[in-house]
C-alpha atoms as a PDB file:
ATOM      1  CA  UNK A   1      -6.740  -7.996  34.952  1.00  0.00           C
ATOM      2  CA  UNK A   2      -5.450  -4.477  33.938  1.00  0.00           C
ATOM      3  CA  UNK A   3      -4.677  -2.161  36.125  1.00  0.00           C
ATOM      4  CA  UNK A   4      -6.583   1.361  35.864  1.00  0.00           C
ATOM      5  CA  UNK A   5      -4.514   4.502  35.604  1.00  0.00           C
ATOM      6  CA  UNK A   6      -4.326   6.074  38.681  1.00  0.00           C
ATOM      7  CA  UNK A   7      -3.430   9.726  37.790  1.00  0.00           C
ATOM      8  CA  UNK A   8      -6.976   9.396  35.966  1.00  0.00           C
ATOM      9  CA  UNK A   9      -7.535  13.342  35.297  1.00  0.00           C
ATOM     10  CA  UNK A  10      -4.470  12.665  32.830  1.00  0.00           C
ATOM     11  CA  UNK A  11      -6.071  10.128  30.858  1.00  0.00           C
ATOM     12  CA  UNK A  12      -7.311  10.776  27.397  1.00  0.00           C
ATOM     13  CA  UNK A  13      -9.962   8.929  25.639  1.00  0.00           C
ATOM     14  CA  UNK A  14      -9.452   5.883  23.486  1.00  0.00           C
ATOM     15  CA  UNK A  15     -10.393   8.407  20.000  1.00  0.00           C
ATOM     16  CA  UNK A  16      -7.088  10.324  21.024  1.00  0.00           C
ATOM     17  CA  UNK A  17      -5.141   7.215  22.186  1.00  0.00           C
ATOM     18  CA  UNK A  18      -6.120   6.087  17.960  1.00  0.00           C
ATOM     19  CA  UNK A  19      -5.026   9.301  16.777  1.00  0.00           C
ATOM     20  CA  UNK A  20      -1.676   8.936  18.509  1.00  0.00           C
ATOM     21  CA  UNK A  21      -1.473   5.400  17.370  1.00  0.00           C
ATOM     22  CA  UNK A  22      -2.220   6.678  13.485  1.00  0.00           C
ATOM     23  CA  UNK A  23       0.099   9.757  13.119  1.00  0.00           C
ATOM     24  CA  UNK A  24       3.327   8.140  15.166  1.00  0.00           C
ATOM     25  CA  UNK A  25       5.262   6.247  13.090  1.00  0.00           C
ATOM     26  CA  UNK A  26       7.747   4.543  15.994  1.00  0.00           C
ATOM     27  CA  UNK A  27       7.472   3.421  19.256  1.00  0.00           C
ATOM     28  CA  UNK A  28       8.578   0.653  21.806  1.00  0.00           C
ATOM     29  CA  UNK A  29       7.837  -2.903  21.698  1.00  0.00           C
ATOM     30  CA  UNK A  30       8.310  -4.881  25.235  1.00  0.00           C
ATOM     31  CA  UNK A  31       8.863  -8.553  25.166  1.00  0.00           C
ATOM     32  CA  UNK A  32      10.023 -11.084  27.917  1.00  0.00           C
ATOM     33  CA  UNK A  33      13.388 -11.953  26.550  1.00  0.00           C
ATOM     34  CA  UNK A  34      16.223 -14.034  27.905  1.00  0.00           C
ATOM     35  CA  UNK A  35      16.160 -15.594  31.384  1.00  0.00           C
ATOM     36  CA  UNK A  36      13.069 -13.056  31.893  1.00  0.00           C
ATOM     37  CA  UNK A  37      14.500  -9.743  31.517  1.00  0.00           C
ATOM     38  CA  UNK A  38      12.110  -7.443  29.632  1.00  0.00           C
ATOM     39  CA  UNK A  39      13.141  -6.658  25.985  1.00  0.00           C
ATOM     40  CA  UNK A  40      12.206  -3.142  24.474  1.00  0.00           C
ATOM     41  CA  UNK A  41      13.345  -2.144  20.788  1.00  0.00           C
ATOM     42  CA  UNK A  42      12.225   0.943  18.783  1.00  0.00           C
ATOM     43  CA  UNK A  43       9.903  -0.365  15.802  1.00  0.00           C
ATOM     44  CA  UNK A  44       8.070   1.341  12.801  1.00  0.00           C
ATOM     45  CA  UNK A  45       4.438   0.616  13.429  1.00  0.00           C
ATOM     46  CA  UNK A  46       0.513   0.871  11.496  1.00  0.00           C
ATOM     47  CA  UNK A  47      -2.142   0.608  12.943  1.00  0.00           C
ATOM     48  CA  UNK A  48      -4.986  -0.193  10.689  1.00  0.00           C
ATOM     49  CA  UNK A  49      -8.872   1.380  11.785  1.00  0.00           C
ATOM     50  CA  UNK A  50     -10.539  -1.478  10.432  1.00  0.00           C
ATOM     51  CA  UNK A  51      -9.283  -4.312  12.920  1.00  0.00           C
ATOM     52  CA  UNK A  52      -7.830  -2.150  15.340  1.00  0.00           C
ATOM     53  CA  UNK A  53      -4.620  -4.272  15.220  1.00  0.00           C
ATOM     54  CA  UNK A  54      -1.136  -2.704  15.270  1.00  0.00           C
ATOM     55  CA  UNK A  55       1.221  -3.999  12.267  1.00  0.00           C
ATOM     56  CA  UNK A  56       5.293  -4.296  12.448  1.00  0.00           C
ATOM     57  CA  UNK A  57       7.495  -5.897  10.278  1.00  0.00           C
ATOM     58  CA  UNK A  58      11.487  -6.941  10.716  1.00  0.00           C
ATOM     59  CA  UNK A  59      13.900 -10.047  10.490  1.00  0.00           C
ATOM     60  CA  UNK A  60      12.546 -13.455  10.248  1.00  0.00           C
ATOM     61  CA  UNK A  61      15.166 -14.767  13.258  1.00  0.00           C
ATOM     62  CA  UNK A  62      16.337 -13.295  15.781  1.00  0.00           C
ATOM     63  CA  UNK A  63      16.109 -11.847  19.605  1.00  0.00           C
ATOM     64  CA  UNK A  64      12.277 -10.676  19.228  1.00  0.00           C
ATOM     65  CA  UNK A  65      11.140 -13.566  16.981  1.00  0.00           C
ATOM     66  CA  UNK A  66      12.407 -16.172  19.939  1.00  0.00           C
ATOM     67  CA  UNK A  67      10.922 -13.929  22.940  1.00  0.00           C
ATOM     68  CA  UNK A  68       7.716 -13.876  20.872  1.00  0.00           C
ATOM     69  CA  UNK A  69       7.673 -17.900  20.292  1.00  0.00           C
ATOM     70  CA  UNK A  70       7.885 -18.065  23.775  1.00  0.00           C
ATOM     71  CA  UNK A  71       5.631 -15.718  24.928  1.00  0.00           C
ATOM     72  CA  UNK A  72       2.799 -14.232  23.337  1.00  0.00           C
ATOM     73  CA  UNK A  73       2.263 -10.983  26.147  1.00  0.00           C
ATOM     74  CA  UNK A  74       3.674  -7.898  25.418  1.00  0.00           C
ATOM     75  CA  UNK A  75       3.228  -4.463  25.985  1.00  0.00           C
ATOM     76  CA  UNK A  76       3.880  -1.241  23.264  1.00  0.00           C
ATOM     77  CA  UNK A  77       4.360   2.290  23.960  1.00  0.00           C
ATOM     78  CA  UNK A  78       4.548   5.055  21.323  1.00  0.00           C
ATOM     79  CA  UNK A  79       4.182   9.062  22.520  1.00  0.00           C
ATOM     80  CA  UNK A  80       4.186  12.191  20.608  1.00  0.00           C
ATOM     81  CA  UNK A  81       6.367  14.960  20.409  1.00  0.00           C
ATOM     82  CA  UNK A  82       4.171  17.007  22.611  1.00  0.00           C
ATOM     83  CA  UNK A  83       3.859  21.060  22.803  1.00  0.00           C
ATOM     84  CA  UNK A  84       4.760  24.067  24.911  1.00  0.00           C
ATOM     85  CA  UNK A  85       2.023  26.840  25.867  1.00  0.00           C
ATOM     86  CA  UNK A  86       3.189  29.942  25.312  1.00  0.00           C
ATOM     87  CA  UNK A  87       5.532  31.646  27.853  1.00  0.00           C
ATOM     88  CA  UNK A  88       6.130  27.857  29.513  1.00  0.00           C
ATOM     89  CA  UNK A  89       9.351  25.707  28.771  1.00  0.00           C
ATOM     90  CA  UNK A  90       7.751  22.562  29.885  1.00  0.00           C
ATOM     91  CA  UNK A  91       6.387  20.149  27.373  1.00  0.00           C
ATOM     92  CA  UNK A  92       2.954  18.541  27.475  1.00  0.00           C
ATOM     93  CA  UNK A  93       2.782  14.992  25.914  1.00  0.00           C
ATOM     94  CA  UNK A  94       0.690  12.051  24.946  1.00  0.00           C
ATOM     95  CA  UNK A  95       1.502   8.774  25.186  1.00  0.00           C
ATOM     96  CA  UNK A  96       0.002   5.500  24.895  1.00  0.00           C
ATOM     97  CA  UNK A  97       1.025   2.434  25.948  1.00  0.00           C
ATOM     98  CA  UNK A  98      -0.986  -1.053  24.576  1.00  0.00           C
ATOM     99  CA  UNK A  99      -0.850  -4.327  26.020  1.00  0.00           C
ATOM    100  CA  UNK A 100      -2.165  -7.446  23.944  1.00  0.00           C
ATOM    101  CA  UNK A 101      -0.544 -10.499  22.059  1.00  0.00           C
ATOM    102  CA  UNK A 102       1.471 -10.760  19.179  1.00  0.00           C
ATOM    103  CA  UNK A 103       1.821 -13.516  16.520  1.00  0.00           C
ATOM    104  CA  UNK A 104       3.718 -13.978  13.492  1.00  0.00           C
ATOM    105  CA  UNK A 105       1.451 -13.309  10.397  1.00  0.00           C
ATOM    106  CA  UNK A 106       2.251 -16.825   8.117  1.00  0.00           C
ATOM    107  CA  UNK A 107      -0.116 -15.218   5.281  1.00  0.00           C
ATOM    108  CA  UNK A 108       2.016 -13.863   2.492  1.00  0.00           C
ATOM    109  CA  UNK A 109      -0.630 -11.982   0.892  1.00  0.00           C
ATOM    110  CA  UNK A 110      -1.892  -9.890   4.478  1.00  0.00           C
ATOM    111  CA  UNK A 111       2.013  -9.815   4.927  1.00  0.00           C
ATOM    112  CA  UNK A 112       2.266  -8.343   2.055  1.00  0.00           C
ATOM    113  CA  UNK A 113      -0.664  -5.607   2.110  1.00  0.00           C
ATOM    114  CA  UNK A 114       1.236  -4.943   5.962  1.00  0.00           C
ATOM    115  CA  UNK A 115       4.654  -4.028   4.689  1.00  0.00           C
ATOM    116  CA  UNK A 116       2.986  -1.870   2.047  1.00  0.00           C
ATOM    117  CA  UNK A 117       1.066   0.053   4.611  1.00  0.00           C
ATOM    118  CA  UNK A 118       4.185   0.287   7.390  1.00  0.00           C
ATOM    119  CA  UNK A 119       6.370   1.998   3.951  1.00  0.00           C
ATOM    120  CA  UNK A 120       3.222   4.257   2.858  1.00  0.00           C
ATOM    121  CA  UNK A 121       3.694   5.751   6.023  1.00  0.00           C
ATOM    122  CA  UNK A 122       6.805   6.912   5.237  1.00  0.00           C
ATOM    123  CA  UNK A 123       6.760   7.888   1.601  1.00  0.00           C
ATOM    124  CA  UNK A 124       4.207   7.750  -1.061  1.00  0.00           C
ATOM    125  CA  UNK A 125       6.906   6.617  -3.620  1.00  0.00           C
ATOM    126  CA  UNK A 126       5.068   3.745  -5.410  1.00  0.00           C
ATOM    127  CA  UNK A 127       8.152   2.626  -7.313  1.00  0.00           C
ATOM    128  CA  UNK A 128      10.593   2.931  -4.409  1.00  0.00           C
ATOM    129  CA  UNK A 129       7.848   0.582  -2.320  1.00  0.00           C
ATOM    130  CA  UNK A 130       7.577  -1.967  -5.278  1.00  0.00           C
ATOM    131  CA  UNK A 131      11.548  -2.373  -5.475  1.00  0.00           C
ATOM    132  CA  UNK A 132      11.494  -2.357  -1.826  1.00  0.00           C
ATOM    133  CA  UNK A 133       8.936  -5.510  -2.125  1.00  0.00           C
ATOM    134  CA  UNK A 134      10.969  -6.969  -4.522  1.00  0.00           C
ATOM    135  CA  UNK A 135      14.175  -6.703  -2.807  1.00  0.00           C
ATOM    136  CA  UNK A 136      13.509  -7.842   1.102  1.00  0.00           C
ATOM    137  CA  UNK A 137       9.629  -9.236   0.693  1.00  0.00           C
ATOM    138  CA  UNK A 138      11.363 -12.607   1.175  1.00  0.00           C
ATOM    139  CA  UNK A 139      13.723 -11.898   4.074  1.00  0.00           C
ATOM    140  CA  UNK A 140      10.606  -9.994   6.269  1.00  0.00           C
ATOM    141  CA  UNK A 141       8.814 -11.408   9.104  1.00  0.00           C
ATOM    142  CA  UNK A 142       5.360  -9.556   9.679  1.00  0.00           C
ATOM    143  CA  UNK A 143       3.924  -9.389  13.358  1.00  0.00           C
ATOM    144  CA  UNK A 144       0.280  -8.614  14.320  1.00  0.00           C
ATOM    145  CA  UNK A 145      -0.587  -6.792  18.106  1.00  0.00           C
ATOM    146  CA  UNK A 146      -4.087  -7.540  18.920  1.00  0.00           C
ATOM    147  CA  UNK A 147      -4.947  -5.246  21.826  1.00  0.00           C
ATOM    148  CA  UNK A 148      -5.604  -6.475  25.003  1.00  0.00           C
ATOM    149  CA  UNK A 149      -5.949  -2.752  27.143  1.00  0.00           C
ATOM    150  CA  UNK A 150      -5.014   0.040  26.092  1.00  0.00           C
ATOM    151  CA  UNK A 151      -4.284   3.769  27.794  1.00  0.00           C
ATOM    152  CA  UNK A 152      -3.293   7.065  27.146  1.00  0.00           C
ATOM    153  CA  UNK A 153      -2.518   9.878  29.319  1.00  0.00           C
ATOM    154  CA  UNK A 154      -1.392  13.474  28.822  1.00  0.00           C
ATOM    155  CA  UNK A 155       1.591  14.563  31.059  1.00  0.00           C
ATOM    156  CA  UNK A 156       3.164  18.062  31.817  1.00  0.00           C
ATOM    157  CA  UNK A 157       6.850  17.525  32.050  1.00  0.00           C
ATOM    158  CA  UNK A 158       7.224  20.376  34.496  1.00  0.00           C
END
């Protein structure tokens, strides 16, 4: 169904495709929107070790929520910022991209625990995240990736 990578002596193992996953906090999440044209926007992500899920949260209506209504597929890519060797300008980086289906999580209290994770990785202000709660809890619309396939690959920019 998936298609394997072909420039396999770049590909990293699923353990480093998780650790990419865990210490990114952004990537890019690929819908079919309108009249088929893909849809990509930069989200905050977690990705939580004991379902292996990925986590977003964002507007209740909107662009995304309608692509995702009609069309559960999509694919997410997040990458690192990479490093140099010495002595070489290039920059070697790891990215991973994830296909699977997303749904709208409907359970307040697991949409709850998710916004509280997605802000922990950010700060570990416990009164900023309860007034955060507070003040948009109502307004936020929390998605759930199940992963379908998932790759990773190492690339030299040179």
């Amino acid at each position: 169904m998936f298609r394997e990578m072909r420039r396999f002596k770049q590909q990293v193992s699923e353990a480093e495709c998780i650790e990419i996953l865990k210490s990114t906090k952004r990537g890019v999440l690929s819908v079919i929107g309108d009249d088929g044209y893909p849809y990509g926007m930069p989200l905050n992500h977690y990705y939580c070790e004991e379902d292996g899920k990925l986590y977003f949260h964002g507007a209740k209506a909107g662009h995304k929520i309608d692509a995702i209504k009609a069309c559960d597929k999509v694919s997410y890519c997040v990458y690192n910022d990479g490093f140099r060797k010495e002595g070489e300008w290039a920059l070697n980086i790891t990215s991973v991209i994830i296909f699977g289906r997303i749904h709208l999580v409907e359970d307040k209290e697991r949409a709850l625990k998710i916004c509280s994770e997605l802000t922990r990785k950010f700060t570990d202000d416990e009164a900023y995240l309860e007034k955060e709660i507070a003040n948009s809890f109502r307004n936020v619309q929390c998605l759930e990736l199940v992963p379908e396939h998932m790759t990773g690959k190492l690339v030299n920019e040179s």
